[in-house]
PDB file of N, CA and C in Angstrom:
ATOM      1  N   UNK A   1      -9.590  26.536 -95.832  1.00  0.00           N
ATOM      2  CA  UNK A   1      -8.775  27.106 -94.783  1.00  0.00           C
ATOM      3  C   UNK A   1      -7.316  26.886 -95.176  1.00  0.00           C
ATOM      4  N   UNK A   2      -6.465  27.470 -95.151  1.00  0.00           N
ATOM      5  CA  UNK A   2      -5.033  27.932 -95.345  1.00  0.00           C
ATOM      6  C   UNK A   2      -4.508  27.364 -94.286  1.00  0.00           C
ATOM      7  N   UNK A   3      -3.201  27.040 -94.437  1.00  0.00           N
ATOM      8  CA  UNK A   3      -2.622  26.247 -93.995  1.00  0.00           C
ATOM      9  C   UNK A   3      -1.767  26.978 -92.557  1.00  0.00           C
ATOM     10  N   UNK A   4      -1.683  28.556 -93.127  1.00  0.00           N
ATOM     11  CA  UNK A   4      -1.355  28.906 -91.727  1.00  0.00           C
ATOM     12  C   UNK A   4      -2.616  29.577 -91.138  1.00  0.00           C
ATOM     13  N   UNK A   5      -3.938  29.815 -91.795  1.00  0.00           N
ATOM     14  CA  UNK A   5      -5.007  29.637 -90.120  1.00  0.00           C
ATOM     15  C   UNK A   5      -5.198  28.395 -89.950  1.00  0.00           C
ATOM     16  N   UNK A   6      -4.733  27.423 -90.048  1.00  0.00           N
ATOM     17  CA  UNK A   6      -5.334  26.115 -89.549  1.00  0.00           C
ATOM     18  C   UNK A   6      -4.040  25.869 -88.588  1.00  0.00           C
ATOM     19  N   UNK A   7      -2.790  26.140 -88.428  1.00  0.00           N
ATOM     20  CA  UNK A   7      -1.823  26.861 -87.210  1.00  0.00           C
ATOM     21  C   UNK A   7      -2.049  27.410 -86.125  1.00  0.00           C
ATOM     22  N   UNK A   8      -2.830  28.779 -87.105  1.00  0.00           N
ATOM     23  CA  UNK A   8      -3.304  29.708 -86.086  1.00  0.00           C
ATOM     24  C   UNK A   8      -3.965  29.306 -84.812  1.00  0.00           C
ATOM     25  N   UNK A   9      -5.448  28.392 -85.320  1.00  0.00           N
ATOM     26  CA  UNK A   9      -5.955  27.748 -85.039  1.00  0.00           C
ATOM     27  C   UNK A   9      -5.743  26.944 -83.856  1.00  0.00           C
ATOM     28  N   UNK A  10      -4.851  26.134 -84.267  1.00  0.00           N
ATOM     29  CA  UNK A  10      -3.962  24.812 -83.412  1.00  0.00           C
ATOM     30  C   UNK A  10      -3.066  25.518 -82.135  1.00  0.00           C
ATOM     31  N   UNK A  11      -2.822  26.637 -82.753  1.00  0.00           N
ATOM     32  CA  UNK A  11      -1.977  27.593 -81.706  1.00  0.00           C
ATOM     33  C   UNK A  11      -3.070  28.313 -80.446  1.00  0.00           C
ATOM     34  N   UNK A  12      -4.033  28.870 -81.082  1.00  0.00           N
ATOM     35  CA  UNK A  12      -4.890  29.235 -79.908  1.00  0.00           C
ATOM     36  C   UNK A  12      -5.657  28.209 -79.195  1.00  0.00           C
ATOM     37  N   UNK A  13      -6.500  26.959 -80.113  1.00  0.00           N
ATOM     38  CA  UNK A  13      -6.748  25.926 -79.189  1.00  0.00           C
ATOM     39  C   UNK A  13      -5.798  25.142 -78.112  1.00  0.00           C
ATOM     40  N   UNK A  14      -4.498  25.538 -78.522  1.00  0.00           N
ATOM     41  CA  UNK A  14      -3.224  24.879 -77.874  1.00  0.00           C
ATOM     42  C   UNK A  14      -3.038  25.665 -76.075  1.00  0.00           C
ATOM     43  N   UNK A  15      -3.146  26.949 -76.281  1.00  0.00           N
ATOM     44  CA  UNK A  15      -3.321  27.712 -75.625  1.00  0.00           C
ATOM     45  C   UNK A  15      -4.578  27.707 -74.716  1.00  0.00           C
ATOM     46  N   UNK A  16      -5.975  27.641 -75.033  1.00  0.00           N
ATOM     47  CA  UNK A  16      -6.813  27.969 -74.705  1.00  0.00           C
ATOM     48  C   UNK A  16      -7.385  26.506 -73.811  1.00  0.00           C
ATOM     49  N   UNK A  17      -6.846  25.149 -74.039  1.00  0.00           N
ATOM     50  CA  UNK A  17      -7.524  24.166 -73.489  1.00  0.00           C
ATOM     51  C   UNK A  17      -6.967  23.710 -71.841  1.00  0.00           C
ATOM     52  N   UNK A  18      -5.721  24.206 -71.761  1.00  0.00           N
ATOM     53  CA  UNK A  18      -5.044  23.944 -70.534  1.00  0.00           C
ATOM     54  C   UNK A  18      -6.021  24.411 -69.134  1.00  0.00           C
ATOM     55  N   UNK A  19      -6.505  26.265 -69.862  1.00  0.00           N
ATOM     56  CA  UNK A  19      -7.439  26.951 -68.827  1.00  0.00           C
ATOM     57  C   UNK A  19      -8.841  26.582 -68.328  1.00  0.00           C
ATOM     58  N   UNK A  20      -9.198  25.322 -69.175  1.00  0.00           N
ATOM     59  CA  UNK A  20     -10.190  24.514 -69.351  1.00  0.00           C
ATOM     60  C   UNK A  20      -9.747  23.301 -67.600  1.00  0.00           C
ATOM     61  N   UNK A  21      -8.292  22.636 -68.033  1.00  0.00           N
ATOM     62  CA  UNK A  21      -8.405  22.193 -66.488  1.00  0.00           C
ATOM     63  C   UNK A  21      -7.528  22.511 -65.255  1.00  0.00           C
ATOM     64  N   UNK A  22      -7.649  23.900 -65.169  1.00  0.00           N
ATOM     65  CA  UNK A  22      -6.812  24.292 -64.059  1.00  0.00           C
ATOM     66  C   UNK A  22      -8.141  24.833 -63.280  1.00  0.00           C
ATOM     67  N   UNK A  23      -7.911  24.836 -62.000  1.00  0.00           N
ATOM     68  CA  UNK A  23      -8.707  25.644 -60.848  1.00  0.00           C
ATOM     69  C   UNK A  23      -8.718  26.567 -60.516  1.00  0.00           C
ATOM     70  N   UNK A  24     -10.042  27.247 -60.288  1.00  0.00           N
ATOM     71  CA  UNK A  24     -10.359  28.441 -60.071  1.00  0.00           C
ATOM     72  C   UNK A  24     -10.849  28.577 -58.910  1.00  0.00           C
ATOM     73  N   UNK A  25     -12.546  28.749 -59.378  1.00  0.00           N
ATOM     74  CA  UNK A  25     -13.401  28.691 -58.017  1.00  0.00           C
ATOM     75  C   UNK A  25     -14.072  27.501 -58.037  1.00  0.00           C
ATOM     76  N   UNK A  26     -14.565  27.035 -57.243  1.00  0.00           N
ATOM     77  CA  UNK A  26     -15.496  25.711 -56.927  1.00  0.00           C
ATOM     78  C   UNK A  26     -16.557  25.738 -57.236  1.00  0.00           C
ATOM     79  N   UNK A  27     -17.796  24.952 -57.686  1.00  0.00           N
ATOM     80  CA  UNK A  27     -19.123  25.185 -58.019  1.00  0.00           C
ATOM     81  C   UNK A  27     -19.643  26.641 -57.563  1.00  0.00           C
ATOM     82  N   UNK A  28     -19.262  26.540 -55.968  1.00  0.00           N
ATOM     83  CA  UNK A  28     -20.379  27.562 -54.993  1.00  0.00           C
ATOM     84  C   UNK A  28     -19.503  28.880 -55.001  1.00  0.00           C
ATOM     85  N   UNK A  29     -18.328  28.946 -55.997  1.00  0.00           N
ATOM     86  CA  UNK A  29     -18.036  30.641 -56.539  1.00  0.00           C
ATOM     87  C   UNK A  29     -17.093  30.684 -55.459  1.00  0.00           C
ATOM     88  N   UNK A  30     -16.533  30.017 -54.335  1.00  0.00           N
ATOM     89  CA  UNK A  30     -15.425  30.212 -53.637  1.00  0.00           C
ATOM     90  C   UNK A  30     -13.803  29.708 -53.923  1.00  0.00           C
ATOM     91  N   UNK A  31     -13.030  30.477 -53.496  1.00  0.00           N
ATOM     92  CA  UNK A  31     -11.668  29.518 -54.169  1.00  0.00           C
ATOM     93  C   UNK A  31     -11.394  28.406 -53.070  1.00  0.00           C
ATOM     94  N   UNK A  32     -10.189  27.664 -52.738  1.00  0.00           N
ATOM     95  CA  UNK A  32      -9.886  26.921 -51.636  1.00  0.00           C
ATOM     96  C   UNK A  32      -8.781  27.454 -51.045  1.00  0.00           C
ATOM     97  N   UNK A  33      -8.336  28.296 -51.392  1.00  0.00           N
ATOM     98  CA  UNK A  33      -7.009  29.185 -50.506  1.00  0.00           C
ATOM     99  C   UNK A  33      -7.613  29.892 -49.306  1.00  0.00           C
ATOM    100  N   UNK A  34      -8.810  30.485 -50.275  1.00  0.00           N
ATOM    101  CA  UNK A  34      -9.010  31.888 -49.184  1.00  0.00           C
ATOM    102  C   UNK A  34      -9.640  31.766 -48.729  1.00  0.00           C
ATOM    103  N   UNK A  35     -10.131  32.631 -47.342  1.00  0.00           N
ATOM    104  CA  UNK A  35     -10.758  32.536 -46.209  1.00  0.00           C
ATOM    105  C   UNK A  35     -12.142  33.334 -46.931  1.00  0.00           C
ATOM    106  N   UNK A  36     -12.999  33.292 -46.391  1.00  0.00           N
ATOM    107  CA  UNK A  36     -14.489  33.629 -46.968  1.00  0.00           C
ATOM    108  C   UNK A  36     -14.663  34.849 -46.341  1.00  0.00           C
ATOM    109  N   UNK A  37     -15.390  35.994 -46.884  1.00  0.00           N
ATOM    110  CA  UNK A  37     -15.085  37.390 -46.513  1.00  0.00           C
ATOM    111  C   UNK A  37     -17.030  37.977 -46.135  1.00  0.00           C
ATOM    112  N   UNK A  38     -17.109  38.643 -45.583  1.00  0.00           N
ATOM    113  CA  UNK A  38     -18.862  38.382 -45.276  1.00  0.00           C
ATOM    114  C   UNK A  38     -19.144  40.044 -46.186  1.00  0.00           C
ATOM    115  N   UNK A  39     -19.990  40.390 -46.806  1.00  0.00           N
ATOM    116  CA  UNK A  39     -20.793  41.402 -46.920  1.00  0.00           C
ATOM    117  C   UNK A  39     -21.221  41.947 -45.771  1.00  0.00           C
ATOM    118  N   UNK A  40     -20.722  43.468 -46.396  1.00  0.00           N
ATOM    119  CA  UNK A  40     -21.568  44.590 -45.492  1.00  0.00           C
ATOM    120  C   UNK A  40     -21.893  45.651 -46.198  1.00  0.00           C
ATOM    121  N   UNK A  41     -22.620  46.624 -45.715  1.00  0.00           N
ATOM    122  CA  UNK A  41     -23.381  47.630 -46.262  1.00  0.00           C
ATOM    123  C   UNK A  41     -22.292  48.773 -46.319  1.00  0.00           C
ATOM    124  N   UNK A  42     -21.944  49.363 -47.455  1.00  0.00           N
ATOM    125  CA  UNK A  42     -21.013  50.618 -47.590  1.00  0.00           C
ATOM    126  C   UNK A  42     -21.602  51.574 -47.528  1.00  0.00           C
ATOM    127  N   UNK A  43     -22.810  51.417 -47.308  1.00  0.00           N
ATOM    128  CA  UNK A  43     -23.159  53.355 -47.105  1.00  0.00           C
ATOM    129  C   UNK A  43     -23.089  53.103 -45.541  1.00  0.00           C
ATOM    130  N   UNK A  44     -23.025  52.051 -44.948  1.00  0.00           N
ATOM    131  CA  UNK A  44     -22.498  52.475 -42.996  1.00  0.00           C
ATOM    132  C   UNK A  44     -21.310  52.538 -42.708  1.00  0.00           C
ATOM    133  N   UNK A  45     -20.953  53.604 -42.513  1.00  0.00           N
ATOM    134  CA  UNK A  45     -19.843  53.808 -41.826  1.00  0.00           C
ATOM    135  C   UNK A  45     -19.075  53.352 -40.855  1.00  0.00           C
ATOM    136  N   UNK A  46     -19.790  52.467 -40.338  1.00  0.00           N
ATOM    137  CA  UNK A  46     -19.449  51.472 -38.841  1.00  0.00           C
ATOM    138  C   UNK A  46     -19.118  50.475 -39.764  1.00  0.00           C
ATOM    139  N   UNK A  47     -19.971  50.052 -40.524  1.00  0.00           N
ATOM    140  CA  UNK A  47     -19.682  48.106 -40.819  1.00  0.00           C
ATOM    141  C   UNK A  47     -18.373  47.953 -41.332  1.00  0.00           C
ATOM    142  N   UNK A  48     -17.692  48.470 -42.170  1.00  0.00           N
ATOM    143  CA  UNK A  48     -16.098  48.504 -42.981  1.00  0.00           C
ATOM    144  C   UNK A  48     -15.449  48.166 -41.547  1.00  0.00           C
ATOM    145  N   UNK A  49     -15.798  49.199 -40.320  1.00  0.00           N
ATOM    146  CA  UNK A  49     -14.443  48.821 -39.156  1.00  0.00           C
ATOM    147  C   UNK A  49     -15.002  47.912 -38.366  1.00  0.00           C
ATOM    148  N   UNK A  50     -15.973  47.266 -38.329  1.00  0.00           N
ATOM    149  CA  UNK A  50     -16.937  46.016 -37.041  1.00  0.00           C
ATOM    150  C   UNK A  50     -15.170  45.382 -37.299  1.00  0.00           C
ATOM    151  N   UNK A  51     -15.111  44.490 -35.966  1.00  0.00           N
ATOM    152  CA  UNK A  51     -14.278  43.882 -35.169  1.00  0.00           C
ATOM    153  C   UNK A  51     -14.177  42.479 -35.983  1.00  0.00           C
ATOM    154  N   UNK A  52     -15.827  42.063 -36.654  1.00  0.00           N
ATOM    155  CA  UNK A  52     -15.535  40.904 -37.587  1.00  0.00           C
ATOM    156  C   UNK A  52     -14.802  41.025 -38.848  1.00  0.00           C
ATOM    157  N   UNK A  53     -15.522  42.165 -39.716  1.00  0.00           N
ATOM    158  CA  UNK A  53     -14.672  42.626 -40.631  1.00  0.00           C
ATOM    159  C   UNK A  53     -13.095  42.376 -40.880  1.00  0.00           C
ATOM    160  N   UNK A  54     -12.889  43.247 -39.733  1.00  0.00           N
ATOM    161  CA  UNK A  54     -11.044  43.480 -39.498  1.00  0.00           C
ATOM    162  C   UNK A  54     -10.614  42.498 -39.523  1.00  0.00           C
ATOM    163  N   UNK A  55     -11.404  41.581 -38.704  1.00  0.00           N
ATOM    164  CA  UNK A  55     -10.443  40.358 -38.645  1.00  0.00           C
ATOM    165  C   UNK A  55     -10.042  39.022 -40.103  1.00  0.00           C
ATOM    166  N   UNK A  56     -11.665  38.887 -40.895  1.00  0.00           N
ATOM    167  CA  UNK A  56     -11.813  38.280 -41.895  1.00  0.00           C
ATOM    168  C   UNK A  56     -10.604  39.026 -42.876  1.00  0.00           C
ATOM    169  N   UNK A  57     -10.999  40.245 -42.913  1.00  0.00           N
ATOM    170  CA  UNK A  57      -9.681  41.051 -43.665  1.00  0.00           C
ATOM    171  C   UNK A  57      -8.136  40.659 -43.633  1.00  0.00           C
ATOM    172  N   UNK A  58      -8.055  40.781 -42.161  1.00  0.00           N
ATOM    173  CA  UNK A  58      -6.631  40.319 -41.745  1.00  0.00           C
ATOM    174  C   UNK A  58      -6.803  38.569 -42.219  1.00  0.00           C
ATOM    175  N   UNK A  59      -7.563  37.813 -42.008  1.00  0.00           N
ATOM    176  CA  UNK A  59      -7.130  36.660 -42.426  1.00  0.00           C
ATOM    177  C   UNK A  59      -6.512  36.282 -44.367  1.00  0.00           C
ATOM    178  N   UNK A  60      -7.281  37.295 -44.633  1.00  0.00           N
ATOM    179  CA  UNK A  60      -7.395  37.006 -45.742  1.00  0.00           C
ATOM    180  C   UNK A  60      -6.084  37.389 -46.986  1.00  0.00           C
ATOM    181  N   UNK A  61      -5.360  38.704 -45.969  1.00  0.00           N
ATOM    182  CA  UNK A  61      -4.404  39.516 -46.270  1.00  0.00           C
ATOM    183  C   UNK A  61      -3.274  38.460 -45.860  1.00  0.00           C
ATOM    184  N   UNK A  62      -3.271  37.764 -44.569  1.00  0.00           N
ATOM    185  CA  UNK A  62      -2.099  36.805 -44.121  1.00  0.00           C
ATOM    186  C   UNK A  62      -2.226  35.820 -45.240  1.00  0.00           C
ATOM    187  N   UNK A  63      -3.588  35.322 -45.953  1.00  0.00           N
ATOM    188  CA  UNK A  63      -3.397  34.168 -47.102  1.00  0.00           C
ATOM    189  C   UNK A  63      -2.588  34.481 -47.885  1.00  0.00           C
ATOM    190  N   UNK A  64      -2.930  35.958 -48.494  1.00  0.00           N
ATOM    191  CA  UNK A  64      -2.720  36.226 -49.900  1.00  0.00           C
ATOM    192  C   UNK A  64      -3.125  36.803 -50.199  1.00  0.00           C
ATOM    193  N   UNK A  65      -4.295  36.962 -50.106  1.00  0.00           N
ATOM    194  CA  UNK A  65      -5.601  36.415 -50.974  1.00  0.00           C
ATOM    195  C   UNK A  65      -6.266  38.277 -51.020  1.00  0.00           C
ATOM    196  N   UNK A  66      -5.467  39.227 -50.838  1.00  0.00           N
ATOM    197  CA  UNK A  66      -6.063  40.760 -50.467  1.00  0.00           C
ATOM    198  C   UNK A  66      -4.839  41.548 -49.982  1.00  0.00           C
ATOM    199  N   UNK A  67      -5.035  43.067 -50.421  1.00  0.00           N
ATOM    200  CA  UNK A  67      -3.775  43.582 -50.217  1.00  0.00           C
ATOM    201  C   UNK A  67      -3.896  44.258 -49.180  1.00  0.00           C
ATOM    202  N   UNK A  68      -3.311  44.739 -47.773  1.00  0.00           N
ATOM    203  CA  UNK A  68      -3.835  45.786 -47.161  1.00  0.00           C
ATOM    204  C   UNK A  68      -4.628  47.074 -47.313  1.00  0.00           C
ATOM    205  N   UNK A  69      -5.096  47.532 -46.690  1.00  0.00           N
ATOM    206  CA  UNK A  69      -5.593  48.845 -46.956  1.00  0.00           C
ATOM    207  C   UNK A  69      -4.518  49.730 -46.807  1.00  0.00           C
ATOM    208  N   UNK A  70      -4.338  51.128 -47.256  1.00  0.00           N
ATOM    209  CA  UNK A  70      -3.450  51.381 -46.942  1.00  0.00           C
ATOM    210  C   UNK A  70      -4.374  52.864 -47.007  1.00  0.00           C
ATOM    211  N   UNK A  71      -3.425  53.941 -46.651  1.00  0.00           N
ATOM    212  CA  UNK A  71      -4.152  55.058 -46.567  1.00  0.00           C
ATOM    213  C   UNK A  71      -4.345  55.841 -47.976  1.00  0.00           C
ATOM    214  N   UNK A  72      -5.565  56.641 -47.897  1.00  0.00           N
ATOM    215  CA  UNK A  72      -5.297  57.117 -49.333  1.00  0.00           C
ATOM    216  C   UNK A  72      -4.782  58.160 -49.571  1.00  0.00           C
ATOM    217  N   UNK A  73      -4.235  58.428 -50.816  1.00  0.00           N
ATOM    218  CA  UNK A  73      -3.046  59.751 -51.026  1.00  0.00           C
ATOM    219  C   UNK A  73      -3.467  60.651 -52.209  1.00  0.00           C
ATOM    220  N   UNK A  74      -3.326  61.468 -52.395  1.00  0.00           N
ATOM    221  CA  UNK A  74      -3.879  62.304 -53.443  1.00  0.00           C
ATOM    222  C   UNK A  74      -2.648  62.978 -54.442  1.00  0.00           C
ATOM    223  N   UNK A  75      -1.634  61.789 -54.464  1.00  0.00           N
ATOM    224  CA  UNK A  75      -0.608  61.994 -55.170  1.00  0.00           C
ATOM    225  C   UNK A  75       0.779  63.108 -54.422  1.00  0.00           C
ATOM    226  N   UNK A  76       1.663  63.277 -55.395  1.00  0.00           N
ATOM    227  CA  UNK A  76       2.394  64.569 -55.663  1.00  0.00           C
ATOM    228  C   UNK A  76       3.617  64.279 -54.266  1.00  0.00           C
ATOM    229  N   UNK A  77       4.423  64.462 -53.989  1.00  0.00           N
ATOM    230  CA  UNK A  77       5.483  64.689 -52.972  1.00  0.00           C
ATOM    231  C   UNK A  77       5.103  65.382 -51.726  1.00  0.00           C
ATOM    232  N   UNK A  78       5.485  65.444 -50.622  1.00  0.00           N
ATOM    233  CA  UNK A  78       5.530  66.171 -49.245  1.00  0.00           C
ATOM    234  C   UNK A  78       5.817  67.347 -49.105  1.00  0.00           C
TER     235      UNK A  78
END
């Protein structure tokens, strides 16, 4: 091995071990910021607007943690 991949090397392990101890998600796949969001069925048309939904949404949007919905646009100017 050459002396500059053994750099190379040192440079990406240098890089790559930090992401090793920073936090992500927790064992059980959740983060600790955000509020927990429930599954629903997208082919119903009701479940996206249920009253629980909205609200988990809105919590989750006040974290951070999700961007609003916003309406959708099909491009181009007015």
């Amino acid at each position: 091995m050459t002396a500059r991949a053994t750099f190379a090397l040192a440079g990406l392990l240098g890089l790559a071990l930090p992401t090793l101890f920073t936090s992500g998600c927790s064992e059980d796949g959740k983060t600790g910021d955000c509020p927990a969001l429930s599954l629903y069925d997208i082919n119903d048309p009701d479940a996206a607007a249920s009253p629980k939904v909205l609200e988990e949404r809105a919590r989750a949007v006040d974290a951070g943690c999700s961007s609003p919905l916003a309406e959708a646009s099909s491009g181009g100017s007015p």
